[in-house]
PDB file of N, CA and C in Angstrom:
ATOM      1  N   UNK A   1      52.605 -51.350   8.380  1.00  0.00           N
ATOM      2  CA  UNK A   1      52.403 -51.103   9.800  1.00  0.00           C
ATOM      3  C   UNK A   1      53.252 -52.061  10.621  1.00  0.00           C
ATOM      4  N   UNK A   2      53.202 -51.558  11.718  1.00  0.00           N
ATOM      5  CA  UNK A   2      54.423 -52.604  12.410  1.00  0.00           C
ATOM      6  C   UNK A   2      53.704 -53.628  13.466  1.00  0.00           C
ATOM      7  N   UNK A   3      52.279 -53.344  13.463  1.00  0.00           N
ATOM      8  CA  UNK A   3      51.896 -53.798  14.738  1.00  0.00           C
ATOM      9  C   UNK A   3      50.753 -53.257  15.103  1.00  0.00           C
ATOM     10  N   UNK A   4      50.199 -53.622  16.473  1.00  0.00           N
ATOM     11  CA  UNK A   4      49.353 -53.333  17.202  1.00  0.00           C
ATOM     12  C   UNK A   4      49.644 -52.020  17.612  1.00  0.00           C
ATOM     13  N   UNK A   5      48.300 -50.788  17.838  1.00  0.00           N
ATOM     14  CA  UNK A   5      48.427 -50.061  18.159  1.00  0.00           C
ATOM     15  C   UNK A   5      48.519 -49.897  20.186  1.00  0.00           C
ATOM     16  N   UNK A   6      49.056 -49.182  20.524  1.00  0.00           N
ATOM     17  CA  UNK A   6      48.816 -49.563  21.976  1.00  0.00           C
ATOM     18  C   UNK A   6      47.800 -48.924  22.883  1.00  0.00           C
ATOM     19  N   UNK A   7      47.685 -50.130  23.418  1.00  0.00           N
ATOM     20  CA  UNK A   7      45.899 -49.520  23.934  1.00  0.00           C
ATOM     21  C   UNK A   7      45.696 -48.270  25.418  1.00  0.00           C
ATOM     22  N   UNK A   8      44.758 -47.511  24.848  1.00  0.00           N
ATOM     23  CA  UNK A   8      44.972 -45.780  25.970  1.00  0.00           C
ATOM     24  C   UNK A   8      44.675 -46.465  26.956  1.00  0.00           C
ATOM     25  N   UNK A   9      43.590 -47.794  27.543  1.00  0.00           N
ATOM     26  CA  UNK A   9      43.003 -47.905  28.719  1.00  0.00           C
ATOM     27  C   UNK A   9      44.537 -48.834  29.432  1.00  0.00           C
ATOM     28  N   UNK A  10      45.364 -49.332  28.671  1.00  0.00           N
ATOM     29  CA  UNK A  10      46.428 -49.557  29.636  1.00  0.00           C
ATOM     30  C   UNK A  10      47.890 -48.654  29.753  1.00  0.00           C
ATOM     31  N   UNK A  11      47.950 -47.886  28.862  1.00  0.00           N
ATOM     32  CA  UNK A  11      48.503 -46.322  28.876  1.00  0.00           C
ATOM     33  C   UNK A  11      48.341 -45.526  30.535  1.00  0.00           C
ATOM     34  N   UNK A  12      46.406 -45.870  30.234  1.00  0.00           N
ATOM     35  CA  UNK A  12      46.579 -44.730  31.477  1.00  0.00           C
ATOM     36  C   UNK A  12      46.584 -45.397  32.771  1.00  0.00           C
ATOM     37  N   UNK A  13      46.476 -47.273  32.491  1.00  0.00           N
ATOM     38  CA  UNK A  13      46.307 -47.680  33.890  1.00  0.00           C
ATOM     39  C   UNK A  13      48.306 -47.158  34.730  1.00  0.00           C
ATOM     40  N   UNK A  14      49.318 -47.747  33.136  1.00  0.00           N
ATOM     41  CA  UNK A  14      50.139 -47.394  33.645  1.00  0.00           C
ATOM     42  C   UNK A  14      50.528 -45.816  34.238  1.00  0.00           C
ATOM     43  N   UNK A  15      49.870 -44.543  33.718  1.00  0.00           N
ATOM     44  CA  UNK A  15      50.079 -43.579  34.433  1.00  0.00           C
ATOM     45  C   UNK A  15      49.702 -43.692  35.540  1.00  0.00           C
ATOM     46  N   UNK A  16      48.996 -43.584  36.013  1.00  0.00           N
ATOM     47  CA  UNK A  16      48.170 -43.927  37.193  1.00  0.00           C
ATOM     48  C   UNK A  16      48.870 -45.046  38.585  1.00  0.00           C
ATOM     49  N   UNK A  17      49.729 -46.149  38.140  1.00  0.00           N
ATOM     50  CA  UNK A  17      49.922 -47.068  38.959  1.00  0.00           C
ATOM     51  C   UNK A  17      51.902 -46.047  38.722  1.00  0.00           C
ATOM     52  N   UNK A  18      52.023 -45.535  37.968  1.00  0.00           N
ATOM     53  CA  UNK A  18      53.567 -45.192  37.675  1.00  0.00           C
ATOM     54  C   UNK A  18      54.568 -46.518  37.395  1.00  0.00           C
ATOM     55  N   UNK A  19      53.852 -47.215  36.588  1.00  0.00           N
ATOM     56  CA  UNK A  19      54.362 -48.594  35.799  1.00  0.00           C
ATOM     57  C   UNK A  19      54.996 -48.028  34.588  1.00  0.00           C
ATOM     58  N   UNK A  20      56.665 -48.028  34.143  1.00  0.00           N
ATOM     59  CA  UNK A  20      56.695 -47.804  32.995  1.00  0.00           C
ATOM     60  C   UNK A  20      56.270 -49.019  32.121  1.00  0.00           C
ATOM     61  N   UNK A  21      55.915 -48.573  30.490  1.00  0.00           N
ATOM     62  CA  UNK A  21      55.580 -49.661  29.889  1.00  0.00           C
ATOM     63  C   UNK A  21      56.841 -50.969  29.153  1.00  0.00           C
ATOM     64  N   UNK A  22      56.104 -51.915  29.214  1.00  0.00           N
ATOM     65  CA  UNK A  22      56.675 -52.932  29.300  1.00  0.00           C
ATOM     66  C   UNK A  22      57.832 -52.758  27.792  1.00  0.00           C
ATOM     67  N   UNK A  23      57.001 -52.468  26.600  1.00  0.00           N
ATOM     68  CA  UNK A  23      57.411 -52.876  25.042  1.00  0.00           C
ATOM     69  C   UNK A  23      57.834 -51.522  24.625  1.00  0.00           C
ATOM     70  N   UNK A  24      58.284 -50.509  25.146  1.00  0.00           N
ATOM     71  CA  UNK A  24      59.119 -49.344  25.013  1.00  0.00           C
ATOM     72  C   UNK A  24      59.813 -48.664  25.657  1.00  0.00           C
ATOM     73  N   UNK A  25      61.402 -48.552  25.636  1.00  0.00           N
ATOM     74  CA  UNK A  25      61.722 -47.956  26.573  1.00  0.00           C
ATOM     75  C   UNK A  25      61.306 -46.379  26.902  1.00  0.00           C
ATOM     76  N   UNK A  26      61.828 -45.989  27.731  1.00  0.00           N
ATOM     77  CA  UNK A  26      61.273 -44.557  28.379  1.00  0.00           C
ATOM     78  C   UNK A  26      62.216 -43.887  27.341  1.00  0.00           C
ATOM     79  N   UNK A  27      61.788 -42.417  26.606  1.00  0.00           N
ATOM     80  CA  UNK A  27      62.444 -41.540  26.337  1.00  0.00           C
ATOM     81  C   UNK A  27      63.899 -40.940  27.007  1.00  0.00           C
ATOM     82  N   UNK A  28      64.735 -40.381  26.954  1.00  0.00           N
ATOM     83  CA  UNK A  28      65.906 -39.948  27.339  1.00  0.00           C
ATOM     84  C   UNK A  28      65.842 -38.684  27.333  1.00  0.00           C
ATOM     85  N   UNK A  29      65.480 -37.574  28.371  1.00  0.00           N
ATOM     86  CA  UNK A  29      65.517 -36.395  27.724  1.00  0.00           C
ATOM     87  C   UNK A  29      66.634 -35.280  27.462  1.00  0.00           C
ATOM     88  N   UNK A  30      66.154 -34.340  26.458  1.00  0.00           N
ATOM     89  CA  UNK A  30      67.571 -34.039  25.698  1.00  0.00           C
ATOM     90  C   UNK A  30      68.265 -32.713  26.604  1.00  0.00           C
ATOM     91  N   UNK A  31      68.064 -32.260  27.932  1.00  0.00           N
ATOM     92  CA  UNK A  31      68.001 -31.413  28.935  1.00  0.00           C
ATOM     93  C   UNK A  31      68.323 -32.147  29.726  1.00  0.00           C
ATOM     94  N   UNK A  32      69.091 -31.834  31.185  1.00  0.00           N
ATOM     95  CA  UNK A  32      68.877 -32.427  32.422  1.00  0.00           C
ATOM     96  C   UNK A  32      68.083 -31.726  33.206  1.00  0.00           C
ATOM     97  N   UNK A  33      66.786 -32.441  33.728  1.00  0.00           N
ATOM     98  CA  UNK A  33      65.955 -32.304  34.469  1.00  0.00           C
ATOM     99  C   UNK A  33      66.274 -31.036  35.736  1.00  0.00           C
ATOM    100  N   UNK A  34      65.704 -30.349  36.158  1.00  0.00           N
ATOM    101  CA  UNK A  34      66.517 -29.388  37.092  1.00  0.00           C
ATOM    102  C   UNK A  34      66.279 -29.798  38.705  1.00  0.00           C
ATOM    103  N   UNK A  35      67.425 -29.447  39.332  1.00  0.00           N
ATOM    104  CA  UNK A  35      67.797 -30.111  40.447  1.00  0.00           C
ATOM    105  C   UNK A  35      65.967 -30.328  41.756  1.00  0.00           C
ATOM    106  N   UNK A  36      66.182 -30.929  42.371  1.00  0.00           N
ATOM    107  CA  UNK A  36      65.002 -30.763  43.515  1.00  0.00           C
ATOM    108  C   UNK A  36      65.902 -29.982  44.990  1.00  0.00           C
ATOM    109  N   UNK A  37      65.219 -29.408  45.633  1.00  0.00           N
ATOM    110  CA  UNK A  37      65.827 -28.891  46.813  1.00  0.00           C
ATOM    111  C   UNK A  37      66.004 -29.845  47.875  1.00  0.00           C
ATOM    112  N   UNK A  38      66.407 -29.817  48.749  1.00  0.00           N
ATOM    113  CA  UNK A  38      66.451 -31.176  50.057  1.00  0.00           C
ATOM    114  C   UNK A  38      65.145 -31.290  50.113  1.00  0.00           C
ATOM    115  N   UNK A  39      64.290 -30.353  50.471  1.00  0.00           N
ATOM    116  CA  UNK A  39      63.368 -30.591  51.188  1.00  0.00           C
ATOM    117  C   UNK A  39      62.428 -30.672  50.312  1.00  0.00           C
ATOM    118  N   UNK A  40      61.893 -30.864  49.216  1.00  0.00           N
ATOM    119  CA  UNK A  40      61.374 -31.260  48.265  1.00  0.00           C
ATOM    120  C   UNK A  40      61.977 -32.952  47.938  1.00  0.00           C
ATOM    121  N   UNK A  41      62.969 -33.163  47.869  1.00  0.00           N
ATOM    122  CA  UNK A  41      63.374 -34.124  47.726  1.00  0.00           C
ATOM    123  C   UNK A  41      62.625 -35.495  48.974  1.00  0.00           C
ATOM    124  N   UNK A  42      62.737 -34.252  49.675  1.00  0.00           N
ATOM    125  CA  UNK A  42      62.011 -35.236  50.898  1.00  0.00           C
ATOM    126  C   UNK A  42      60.770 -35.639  51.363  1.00  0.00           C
ATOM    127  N   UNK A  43      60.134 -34.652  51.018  1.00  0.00           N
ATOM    128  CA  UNK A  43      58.699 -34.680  50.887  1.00  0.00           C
ATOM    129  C   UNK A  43      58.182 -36.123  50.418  1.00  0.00           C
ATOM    130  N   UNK A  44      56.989 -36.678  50.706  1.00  0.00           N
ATOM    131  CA  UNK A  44      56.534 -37.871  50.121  1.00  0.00           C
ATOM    132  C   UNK A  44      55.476 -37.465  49.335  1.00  0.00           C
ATOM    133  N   UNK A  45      55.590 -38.326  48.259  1.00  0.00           N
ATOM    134  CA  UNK A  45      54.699 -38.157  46.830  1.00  0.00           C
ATOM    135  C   UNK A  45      53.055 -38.602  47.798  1.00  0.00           C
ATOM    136  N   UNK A  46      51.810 -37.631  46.922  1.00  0.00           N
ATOM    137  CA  UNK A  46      50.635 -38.083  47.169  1.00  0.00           C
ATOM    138  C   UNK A  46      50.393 -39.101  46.627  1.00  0.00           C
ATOM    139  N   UNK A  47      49.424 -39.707  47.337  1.00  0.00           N
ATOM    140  CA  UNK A  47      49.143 -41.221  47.203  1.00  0.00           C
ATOM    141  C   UNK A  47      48.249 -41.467  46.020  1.00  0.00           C
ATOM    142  N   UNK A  48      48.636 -42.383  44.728  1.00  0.00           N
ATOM    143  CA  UNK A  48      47.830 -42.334  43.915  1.00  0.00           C
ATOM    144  C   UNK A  48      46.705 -43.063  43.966  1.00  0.00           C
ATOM    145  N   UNK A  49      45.309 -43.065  43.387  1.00  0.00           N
ATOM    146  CA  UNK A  49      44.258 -43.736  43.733  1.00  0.00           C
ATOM    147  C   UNK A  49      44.222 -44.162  42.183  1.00  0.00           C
ATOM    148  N   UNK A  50      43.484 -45.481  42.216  1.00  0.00           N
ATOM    149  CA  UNK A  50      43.227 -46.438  41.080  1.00  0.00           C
ATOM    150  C   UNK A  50      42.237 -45.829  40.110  1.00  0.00           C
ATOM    151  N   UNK A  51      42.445 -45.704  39.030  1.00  0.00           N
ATOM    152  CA  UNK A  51      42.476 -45.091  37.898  1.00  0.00           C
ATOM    153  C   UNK A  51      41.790 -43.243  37.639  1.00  0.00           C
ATOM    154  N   UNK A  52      40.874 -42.996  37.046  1.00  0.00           N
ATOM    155  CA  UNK A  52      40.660 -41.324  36.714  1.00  0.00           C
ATOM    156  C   UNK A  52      39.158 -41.423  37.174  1.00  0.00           C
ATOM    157  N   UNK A  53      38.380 -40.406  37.386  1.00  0.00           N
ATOM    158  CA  UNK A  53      37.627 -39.756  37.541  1.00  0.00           C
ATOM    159  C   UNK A  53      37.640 -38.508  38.290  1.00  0.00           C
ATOM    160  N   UNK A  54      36.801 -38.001  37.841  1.00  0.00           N
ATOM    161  CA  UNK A  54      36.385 -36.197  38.512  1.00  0.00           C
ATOM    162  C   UNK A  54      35.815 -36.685  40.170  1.00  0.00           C
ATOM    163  N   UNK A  55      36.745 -35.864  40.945  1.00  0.00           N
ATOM    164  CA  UNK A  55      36.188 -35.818  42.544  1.00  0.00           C
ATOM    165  C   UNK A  55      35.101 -35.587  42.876  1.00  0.00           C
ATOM    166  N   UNK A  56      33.850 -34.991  41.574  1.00  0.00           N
ATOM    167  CA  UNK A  56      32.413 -34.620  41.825  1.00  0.00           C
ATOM    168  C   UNK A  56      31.373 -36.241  41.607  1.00  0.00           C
ATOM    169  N   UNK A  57      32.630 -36.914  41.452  1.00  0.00           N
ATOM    170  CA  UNK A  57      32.156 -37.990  40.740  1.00  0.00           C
ATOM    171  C   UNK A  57      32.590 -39.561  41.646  1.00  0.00           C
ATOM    172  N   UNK A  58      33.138 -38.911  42.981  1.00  0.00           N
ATOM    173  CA  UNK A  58      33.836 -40.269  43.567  1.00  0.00           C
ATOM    174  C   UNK A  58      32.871 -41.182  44.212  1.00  0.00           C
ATOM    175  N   UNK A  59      32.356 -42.275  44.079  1.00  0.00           N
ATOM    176  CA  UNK A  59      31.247 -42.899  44.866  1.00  0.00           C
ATOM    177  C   UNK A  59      29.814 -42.877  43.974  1.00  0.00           C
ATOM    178  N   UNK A  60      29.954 -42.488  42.923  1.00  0.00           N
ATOM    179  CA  UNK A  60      28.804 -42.795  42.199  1.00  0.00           C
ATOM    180  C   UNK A  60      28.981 -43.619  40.720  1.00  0.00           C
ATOM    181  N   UNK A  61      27.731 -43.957  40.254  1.00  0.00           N
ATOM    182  CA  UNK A  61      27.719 -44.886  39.120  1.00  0.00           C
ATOM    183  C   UNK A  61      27.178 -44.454  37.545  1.00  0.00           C
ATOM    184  N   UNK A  62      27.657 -44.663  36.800  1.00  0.00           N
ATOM    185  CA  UNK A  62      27.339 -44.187  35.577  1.00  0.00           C
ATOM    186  C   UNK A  62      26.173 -45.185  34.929  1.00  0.00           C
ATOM    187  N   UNK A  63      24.903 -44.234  34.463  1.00  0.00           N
ATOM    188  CA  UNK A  63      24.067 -44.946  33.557  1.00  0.00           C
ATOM    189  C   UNK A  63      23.979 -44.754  32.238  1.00  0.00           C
ATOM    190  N   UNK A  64      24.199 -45.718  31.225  1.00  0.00           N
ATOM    191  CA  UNK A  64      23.821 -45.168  30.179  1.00  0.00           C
ATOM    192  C   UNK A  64      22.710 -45.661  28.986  1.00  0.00           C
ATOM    193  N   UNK A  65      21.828 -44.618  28.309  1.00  0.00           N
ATOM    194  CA  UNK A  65      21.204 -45.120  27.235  1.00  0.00           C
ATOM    195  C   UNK A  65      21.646 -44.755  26.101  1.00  0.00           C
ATOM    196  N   UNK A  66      21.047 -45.658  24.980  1.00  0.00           N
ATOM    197  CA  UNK A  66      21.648 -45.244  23.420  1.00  0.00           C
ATOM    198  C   UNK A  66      20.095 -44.525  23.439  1.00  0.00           C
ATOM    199  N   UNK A  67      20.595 -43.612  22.744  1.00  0.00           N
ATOM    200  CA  UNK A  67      19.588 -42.497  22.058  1.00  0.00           C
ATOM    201  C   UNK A  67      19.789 -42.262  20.695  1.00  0.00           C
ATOM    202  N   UNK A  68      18.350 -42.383  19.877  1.00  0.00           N
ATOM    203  CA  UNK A  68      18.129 -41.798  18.453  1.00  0.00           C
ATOM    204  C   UNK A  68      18.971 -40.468  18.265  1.00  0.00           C
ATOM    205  N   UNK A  69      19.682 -40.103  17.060  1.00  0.00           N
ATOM    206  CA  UNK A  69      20.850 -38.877  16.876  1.00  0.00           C
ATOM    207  C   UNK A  69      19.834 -38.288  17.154  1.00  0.00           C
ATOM    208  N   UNK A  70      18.192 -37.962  16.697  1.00  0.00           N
ATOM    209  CA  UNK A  70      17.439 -36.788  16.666  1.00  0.00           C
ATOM    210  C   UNK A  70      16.960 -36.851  18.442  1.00  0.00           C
ATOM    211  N   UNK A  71      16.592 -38.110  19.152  1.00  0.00           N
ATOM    212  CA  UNK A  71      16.326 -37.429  20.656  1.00  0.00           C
ATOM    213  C   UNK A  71      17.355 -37.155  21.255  1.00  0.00           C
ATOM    214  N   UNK A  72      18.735 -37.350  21.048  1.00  0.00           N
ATOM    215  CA  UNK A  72      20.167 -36.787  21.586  1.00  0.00           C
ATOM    216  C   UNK A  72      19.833 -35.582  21.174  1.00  0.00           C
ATOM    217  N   UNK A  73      19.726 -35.221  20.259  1.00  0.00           N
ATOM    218  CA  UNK A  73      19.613 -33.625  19.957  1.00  0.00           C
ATOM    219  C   UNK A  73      18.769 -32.616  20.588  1.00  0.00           C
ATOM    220  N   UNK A  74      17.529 -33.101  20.801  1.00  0.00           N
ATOM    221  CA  UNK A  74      16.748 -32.492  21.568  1.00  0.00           C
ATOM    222  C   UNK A  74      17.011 -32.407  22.803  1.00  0.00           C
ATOM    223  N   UNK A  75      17.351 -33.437  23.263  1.00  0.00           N
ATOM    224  CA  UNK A  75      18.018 -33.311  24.681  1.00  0.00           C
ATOM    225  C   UNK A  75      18.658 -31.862  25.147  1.00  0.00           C
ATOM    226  N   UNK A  76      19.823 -32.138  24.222  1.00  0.00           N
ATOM    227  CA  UNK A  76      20.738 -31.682  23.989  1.00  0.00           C
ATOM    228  C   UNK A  76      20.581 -30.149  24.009  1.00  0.00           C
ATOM    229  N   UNK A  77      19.402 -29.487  23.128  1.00  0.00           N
ATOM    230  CA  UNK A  77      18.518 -28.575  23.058  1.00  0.00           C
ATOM    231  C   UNK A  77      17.497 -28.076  24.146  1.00  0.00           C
ATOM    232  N   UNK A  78      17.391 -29.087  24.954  1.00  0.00           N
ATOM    233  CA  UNK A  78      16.645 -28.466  25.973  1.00  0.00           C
ATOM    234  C   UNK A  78      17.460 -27.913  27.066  1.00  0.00           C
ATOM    235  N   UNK A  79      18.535 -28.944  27.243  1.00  0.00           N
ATOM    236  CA  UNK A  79      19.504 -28.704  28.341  1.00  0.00           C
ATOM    237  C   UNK A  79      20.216 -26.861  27.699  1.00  0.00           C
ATOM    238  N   UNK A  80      20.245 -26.793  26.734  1.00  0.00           N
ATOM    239  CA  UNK A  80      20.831 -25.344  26.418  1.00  0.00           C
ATOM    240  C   UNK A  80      19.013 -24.636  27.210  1.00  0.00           C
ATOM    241  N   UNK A  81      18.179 -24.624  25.986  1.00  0.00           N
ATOM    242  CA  UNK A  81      16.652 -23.708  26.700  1.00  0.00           C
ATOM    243  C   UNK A  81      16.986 -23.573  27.900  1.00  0.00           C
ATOM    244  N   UNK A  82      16.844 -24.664  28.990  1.00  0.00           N
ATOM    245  CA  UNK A  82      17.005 -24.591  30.718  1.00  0.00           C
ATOM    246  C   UNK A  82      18.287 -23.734  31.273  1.00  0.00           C
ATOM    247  N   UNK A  83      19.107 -23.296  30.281  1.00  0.00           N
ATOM    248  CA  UNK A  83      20.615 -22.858  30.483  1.00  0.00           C
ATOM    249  C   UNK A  83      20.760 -24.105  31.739  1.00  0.00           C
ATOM    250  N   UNK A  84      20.987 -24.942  31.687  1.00  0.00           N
ATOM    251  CA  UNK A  84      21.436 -26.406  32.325  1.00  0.00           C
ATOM    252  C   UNK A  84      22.108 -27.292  31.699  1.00  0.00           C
ATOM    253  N   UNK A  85      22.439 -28.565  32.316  1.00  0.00           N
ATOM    254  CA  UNK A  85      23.327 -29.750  31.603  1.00  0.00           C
ATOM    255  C   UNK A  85      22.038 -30.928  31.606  1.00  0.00           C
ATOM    256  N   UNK A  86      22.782 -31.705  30.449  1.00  0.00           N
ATOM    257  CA  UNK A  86      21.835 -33.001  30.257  1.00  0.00           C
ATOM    258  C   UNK A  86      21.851 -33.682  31.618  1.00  0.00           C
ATOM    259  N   UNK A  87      23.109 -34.220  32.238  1.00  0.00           N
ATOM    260  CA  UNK A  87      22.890 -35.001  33.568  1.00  0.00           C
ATOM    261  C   UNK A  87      22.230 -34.380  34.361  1.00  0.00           C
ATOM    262  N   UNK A  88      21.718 -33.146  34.300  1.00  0.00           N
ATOM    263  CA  UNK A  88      20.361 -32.451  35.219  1.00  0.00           C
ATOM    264  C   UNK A  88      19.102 -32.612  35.226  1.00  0.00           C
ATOM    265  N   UNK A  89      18.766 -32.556  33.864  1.00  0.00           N
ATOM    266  CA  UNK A  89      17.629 -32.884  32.625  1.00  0.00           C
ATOM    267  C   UNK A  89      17.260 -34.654  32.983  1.00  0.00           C
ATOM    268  N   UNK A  90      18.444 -35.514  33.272  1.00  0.00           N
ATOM    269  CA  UNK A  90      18.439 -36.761  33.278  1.00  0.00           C
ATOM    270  C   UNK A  90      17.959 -36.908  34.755  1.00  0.00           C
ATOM    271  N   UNK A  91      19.121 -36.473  35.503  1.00  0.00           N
ATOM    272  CA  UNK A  91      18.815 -36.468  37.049  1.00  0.00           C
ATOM    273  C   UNK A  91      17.222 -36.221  37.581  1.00  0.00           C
ATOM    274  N   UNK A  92      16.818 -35.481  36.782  1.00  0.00           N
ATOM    275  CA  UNK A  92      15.346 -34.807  37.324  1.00  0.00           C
ATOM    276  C   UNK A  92      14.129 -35.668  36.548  1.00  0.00           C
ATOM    277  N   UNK A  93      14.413 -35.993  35.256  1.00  0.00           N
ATOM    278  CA  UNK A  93      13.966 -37.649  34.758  1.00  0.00           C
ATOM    279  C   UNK A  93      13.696 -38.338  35.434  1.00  0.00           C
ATOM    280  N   UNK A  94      15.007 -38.982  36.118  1.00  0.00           N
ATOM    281  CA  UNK A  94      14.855 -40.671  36.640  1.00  0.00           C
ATOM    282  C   UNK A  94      14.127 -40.250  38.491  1.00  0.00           C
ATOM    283  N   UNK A  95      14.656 -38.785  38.678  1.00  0.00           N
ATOM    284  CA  UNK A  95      13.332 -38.981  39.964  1.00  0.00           C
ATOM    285  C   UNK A  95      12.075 -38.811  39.486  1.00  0.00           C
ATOM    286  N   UNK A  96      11.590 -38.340  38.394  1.00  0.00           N
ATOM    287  CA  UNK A  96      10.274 -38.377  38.160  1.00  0.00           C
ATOM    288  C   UNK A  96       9.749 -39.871  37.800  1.00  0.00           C
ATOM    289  N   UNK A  97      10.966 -40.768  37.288  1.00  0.00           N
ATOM    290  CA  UNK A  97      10.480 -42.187  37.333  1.00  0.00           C
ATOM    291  C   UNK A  97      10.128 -42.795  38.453  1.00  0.00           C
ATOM    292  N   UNK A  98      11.134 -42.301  39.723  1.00  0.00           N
ATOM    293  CA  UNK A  98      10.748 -43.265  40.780  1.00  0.00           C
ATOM    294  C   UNK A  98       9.443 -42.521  41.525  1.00  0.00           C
ATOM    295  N   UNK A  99       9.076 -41.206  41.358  1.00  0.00           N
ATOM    296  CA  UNK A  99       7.873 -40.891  41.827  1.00  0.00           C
ATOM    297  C   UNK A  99       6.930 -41.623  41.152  1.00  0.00           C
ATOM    298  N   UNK A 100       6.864 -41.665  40.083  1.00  0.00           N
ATOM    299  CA  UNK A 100       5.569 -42.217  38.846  1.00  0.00           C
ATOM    300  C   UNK A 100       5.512 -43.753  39.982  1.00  0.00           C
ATOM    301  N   UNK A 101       6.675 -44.246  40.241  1.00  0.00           N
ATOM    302  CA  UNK A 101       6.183 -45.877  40.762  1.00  0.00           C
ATOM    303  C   UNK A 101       6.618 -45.953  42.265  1.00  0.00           C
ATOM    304  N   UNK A 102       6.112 -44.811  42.728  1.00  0.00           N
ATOM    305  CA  UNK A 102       6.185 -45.112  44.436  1.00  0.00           C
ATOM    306  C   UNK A 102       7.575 -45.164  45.225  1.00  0.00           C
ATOM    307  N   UNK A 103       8.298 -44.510  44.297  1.00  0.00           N
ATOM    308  CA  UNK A 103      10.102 -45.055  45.184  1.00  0.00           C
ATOM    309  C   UNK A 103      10.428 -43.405  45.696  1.00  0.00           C
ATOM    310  N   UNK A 104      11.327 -43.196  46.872  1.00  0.00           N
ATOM    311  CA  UNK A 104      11.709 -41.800  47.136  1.00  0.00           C
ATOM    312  C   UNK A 104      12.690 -41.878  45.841  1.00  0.00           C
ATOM    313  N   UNK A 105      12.023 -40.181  46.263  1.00  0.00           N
ATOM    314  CA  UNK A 105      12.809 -39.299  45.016  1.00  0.00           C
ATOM    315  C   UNK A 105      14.535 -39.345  45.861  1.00  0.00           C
ATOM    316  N   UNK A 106      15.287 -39.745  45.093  1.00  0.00           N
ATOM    317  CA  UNK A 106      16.710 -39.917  45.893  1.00  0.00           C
ATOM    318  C   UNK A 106      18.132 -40.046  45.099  1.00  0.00           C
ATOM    319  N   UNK A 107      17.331 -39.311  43.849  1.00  0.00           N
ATOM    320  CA  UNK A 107      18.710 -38.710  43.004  1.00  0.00           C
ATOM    321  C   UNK A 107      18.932 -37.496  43.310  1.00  0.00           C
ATOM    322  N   UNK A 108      20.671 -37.030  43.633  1.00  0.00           N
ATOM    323  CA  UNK A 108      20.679 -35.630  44.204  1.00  0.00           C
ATOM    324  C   UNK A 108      20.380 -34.954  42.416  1.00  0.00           C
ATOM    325  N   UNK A 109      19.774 -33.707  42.739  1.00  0.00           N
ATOM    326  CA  UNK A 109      19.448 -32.641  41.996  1.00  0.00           C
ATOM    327  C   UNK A 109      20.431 -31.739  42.208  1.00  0.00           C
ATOM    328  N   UNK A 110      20.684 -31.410  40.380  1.00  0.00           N
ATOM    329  CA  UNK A 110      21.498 -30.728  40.349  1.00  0.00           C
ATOM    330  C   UNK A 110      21.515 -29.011  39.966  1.00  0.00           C
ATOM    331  N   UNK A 111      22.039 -28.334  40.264  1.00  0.00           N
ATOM    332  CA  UNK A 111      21.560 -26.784  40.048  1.00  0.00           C
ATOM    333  C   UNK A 111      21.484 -26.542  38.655  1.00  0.00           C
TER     334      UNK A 111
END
């Protein structure tokens, strides 16, 4: 082996920031790229935002538990029964937690 493998979480920071990487040069490609028009040329690139997530997802926080393979499964199994997703199943969980101890229900619910 020659080395360290290179790591995806700074792969994609460099996609994302449009950093080429440091310890390889860029490919050469074996085509020339095809021309841009003026006005394409001119246009300004959209503005990139700091790293990935889904837009259903901008402003919120991820929780997670480890689960037994067999209660992952069931989960997993109910969310099919409900024709629903687990983060629904979960979502509708953790407001039944904060009802059980007096807190508003104030996870959005999901269809």
């Amino acid at each position: 082996m020659s080395g360290k493998r290179p790591s995806l979480a700074e792969s994609m920071r460099q996609a994302a920031t449009g950093d080429a990487p440091a310890s390889s040069p860029a490919p050469t490609p074996a085509t020339k790229p095809p021309e841009r028009s003026p006005a394409a040329a001119s246009a300004e690139p959209a503005p990139r935002t700091a790293g990935f997530f889904a837009a259903t997802r901008a402003g919120k926080k991820k929780v997670t538990a480890s689960l037994d393979p067999a209660a992952h499964k069931q989960l997993k199994g109910l969310a099919v029964e409900k024709d629903g997703t687990t983060e629904a199943l979960l979502t509708e969980a953790i407001n039944d937690l904060f009802k059980k101890y007096g807190k508003p229900e104030i996870a959005p619910r999901k269809p």
